[in-house]
N, C-alpha and C. Protein backbone atom coordinates (compact mmCIF):
# COMPACT_ATOMS: atom_id res chain seq x y z
N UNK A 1 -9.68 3.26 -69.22
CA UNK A 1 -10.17 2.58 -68.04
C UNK A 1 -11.65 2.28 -68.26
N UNK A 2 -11.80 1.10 -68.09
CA UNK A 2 -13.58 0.84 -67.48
C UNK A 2 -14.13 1.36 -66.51
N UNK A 3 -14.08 1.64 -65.90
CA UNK A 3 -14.32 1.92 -64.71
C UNK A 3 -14.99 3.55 -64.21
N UNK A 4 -16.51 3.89 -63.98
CA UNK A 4 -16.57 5.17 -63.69
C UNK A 4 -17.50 5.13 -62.41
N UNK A 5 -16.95 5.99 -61.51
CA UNK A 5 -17.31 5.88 -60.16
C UNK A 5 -18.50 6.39 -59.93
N UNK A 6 -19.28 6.21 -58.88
CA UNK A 6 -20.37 7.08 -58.95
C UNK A 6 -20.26 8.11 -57.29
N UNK A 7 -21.26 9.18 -57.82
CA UNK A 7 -21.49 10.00 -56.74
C UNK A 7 -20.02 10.57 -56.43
N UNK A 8 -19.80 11.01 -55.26
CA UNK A 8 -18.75 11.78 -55.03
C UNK A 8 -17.36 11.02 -55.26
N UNK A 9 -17.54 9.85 -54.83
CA UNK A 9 -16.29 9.01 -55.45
C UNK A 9 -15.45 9.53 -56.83
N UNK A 10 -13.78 9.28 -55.98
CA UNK A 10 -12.26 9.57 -57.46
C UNK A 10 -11.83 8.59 -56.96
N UNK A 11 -11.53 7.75 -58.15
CA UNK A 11 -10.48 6.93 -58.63
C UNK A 11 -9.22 7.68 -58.51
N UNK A 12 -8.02 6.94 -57.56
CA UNK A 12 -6.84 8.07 -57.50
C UNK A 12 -5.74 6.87 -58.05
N UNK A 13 -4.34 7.01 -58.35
CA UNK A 13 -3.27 6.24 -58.91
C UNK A 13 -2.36 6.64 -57.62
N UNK A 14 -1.68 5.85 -56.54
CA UNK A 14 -0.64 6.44 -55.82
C UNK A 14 0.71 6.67 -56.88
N UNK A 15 1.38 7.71 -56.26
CA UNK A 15 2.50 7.94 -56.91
C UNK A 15 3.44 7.38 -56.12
N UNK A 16 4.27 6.21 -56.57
CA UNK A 16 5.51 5.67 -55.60
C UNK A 16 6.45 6.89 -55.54
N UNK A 17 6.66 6.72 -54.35
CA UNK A 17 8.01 7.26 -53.37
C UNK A 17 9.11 6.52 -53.72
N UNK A 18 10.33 7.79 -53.57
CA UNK A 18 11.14 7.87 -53.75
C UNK A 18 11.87 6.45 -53.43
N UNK A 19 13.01 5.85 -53.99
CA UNK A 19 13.67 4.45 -53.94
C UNK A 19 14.52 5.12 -52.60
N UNK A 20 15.55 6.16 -53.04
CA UNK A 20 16.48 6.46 -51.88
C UNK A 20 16.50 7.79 -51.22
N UNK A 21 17.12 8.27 -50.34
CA UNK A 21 17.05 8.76 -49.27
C UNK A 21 18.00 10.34 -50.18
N UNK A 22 16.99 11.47 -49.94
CA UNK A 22 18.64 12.12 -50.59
C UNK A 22 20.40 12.67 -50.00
N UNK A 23 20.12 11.26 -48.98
CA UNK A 23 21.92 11.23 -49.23
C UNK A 23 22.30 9.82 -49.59
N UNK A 24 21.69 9.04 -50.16
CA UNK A 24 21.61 8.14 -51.16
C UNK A 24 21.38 6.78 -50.60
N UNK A 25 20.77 6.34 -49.39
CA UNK A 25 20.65 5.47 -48.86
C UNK A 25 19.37 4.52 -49.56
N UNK A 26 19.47 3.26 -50.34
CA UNK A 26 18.18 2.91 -50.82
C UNK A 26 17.35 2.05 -49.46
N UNK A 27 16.07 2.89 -49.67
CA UNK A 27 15.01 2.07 -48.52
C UNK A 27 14.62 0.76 -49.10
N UNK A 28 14.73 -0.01 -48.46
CA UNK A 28 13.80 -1.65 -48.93
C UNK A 28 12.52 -1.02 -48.93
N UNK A 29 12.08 -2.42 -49.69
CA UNK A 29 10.50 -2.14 -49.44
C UNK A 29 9.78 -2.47 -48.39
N UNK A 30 10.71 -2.88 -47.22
CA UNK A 30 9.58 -3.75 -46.44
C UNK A 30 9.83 -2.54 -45.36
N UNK A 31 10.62 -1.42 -45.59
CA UNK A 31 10.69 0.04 -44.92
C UNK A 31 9.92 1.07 -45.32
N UNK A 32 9.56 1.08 -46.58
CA UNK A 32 8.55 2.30 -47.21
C UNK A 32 7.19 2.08 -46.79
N UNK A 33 6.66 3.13 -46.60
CA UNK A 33 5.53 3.16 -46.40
C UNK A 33 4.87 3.98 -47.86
N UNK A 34 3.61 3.52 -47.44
CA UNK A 34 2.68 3.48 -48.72
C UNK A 34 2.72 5.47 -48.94
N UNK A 35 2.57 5.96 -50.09
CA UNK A 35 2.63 7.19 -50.33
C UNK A 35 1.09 7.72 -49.80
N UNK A 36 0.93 8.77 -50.15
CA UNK A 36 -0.25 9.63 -49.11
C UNK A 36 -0.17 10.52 -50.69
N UNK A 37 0.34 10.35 -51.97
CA UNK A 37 0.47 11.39 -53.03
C UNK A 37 -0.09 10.82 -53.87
N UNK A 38 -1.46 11.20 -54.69
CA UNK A 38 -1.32 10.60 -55.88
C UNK A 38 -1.69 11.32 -56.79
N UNK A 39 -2.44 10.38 -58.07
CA UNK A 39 -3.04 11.31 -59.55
C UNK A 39 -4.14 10.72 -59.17
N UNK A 40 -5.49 11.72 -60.09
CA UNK A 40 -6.74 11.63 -59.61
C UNK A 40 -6.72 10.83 -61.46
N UNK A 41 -7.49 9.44 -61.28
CA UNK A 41 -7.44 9.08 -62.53
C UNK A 41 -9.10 9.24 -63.05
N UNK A 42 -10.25 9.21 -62.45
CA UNK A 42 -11.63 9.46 -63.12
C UNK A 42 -12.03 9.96 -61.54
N UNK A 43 -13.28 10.81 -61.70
CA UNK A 43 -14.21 11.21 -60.73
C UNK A 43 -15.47 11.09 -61.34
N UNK A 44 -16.30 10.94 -60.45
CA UNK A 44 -17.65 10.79 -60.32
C UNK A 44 -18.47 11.78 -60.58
N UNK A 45 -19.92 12.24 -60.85
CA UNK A 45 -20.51 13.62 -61.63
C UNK A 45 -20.81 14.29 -60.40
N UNK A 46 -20.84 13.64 -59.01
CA UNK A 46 -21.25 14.04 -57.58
C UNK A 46 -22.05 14.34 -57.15
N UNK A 47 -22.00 14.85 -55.74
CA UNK A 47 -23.30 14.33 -54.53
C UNK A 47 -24.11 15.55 -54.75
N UNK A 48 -25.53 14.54 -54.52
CA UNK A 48 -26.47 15.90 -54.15
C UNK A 48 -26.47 16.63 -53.00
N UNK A 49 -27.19 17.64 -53.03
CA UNK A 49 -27.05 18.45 -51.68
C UNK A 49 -28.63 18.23 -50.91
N UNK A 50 -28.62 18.87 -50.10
CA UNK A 50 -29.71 18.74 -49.42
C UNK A 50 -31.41 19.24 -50.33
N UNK A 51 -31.30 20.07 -51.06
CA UNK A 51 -32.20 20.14 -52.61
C UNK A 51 -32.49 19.23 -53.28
N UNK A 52 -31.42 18.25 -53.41
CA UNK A 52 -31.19 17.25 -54.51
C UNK A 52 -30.57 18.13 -55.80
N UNK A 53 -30.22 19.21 -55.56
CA UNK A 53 -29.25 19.39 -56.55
C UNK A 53 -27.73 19.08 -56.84
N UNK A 54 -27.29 18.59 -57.83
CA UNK A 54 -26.10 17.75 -58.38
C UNK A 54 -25.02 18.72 -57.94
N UNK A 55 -24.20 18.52 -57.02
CA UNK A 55 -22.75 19.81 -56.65
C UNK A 55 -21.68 18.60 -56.90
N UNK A 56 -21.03 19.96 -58.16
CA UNK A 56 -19.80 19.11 -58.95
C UNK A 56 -18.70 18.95 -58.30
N UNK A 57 -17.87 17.81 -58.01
CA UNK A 57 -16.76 18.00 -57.07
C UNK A 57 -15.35 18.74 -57.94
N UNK A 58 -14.40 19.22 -56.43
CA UNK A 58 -13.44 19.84 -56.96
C UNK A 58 -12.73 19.52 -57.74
N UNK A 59 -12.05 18.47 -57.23
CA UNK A 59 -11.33 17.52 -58.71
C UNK A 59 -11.37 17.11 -59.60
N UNK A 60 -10.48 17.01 -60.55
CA UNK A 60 -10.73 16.61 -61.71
C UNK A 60 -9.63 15.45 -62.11
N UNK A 61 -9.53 14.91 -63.23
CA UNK A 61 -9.55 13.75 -63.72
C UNK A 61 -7.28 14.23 -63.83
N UNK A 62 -6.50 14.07 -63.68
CA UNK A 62 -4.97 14.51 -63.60
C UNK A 62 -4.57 15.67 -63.05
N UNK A 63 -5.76 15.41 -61.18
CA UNK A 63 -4.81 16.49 -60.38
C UNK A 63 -3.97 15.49 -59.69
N UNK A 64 -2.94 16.52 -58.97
CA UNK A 64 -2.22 15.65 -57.89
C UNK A 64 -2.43 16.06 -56.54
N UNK A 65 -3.06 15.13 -55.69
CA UNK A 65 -3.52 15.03 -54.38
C UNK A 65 -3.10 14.60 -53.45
N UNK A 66 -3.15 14.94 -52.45
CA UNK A 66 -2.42 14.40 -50.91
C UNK A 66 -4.15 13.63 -49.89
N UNK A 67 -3.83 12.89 -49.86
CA UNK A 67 -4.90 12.21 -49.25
C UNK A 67 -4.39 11.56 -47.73
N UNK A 68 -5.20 11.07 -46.85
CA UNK A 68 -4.98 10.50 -45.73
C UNK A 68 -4.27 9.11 -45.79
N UNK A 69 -3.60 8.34 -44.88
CA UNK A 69 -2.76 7.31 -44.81
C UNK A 69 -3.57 6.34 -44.69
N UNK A 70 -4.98 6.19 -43.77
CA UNK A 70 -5.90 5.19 -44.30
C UNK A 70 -7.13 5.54 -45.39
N UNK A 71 -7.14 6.39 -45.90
CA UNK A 71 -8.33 6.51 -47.23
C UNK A 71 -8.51 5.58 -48.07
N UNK A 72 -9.66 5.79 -48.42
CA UNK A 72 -9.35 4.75 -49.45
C UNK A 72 -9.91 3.46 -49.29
N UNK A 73 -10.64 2.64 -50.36
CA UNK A 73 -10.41 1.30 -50.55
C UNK A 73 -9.07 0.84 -51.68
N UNK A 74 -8.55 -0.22 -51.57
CA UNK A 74 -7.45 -0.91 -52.67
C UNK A 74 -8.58 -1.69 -53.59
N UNK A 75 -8.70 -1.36 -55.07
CA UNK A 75 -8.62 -2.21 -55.70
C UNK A 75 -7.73 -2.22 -57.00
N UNK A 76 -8.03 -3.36 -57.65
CA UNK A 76 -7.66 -3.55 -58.78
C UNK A 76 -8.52 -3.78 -60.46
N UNK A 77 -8.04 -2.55 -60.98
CA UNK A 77 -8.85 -2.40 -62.35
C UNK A 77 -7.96 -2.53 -63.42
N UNK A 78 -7.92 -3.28 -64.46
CA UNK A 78 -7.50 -3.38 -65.52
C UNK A 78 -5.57 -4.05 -65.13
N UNK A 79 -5.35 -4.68 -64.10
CA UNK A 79 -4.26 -4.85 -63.77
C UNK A 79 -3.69 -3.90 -63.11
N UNK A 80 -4.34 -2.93 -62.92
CA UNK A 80 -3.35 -1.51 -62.25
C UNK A 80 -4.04 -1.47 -60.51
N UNK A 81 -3.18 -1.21 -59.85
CA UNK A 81 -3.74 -1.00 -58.29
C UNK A 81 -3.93 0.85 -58.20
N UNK A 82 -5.36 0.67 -58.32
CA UNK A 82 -5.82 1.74 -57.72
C UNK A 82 -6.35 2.08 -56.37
N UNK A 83 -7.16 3.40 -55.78
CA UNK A 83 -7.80 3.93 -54.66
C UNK A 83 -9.08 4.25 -55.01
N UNK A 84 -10.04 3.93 -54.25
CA UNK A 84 -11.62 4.41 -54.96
C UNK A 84 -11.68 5.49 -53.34
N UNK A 85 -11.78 6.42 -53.71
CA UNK A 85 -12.36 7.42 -52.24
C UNK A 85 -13.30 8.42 -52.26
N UNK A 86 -13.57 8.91 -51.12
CA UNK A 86 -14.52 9.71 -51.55
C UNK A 86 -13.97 11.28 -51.49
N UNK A 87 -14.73 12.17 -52.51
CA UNK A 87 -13.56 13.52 -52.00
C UNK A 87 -13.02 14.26 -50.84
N UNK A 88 -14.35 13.56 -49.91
CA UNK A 88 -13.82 14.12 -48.75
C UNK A 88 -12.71 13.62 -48.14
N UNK A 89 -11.89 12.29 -48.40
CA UNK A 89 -10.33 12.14 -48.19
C UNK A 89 -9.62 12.98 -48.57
N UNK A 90 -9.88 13.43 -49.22
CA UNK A 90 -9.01 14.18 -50.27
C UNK A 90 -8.69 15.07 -49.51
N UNK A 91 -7.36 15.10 -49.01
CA UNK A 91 -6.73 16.80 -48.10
C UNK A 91 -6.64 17.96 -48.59
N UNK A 92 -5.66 17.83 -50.15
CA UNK A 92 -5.76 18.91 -51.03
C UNK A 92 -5.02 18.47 -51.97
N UNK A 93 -4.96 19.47 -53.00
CA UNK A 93 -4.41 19.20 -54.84
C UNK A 93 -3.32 20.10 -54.69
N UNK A 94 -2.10 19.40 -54.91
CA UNK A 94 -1.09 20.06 -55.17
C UNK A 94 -0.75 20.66 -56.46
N UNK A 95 -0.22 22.10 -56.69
CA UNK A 95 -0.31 22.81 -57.45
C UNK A 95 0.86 23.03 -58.05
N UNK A 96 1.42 22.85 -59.41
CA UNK A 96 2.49 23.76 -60.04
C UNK A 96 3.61 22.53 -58.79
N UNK A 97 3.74 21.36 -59.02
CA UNK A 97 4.45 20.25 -58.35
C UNK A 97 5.65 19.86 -59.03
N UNK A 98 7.04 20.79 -58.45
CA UNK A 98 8.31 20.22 -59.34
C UNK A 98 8.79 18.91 -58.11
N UNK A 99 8.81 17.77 -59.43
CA UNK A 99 9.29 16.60 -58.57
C UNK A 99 11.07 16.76 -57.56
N UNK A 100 11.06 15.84 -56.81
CA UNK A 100 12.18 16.13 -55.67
C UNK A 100 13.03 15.98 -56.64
N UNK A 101 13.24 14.87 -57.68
CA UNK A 101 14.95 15.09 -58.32
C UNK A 101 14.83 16.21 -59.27
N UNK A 102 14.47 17.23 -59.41
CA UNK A 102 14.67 18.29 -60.38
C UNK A 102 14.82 19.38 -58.95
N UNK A 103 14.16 19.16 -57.73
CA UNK A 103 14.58 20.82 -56.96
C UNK A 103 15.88 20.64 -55.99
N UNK A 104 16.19 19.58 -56.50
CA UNK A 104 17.45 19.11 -55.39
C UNK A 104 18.62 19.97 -56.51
């Protein structure tokens, strides 16, 4: 990627949601709503504090995060649709994440 954010700003990747329902119903797309899950693809070196000293943010560069339903700006880098946000969208990093078709 080109692209490196500054200050507290992560670059995030949404992770698409699931096609069907698990009792097998496929959702259109004009029924899905946008995911709230993604991968953190670059972060920023982050914000100063009230010192002006540099405080490193939590995330890092392939966590997986749950963020808010409006966070976020949309753009587009290198052909790929990304999220530029700041960490404080960021709800939390999901940990040790077995995807839904392996716990079903």
């Amino acid at each position: 990627m080109h692209f490196r954010p500054l200050h507290d700003r992560v670059v995030v990747r949404r992770i698409e949601a699931e096609e069907k329902t698990s009792g097998g119903i496929i959702i259109p797309d004009t029924a899905k709503e946008k995911p709230q899950e993604g991968e953190v693809v670059a972060v920023g070196p982050g914000a100063r504090n009230d010192s002006g000293q540099l405080v490193e943010l939590s995330v890092k560069a392939g966590d997986r995060v749950l963020f808010g339903k409006w966070s976020g700006t949309e753009v587009r880098i290198d052909g790929e649709d990304l999220l530029i946000m700041k960490e404080s969208d960021i709800l939390g990093v999901l940990d040790n994440v077995v995807p839904l078709k392996q716990a079903a």
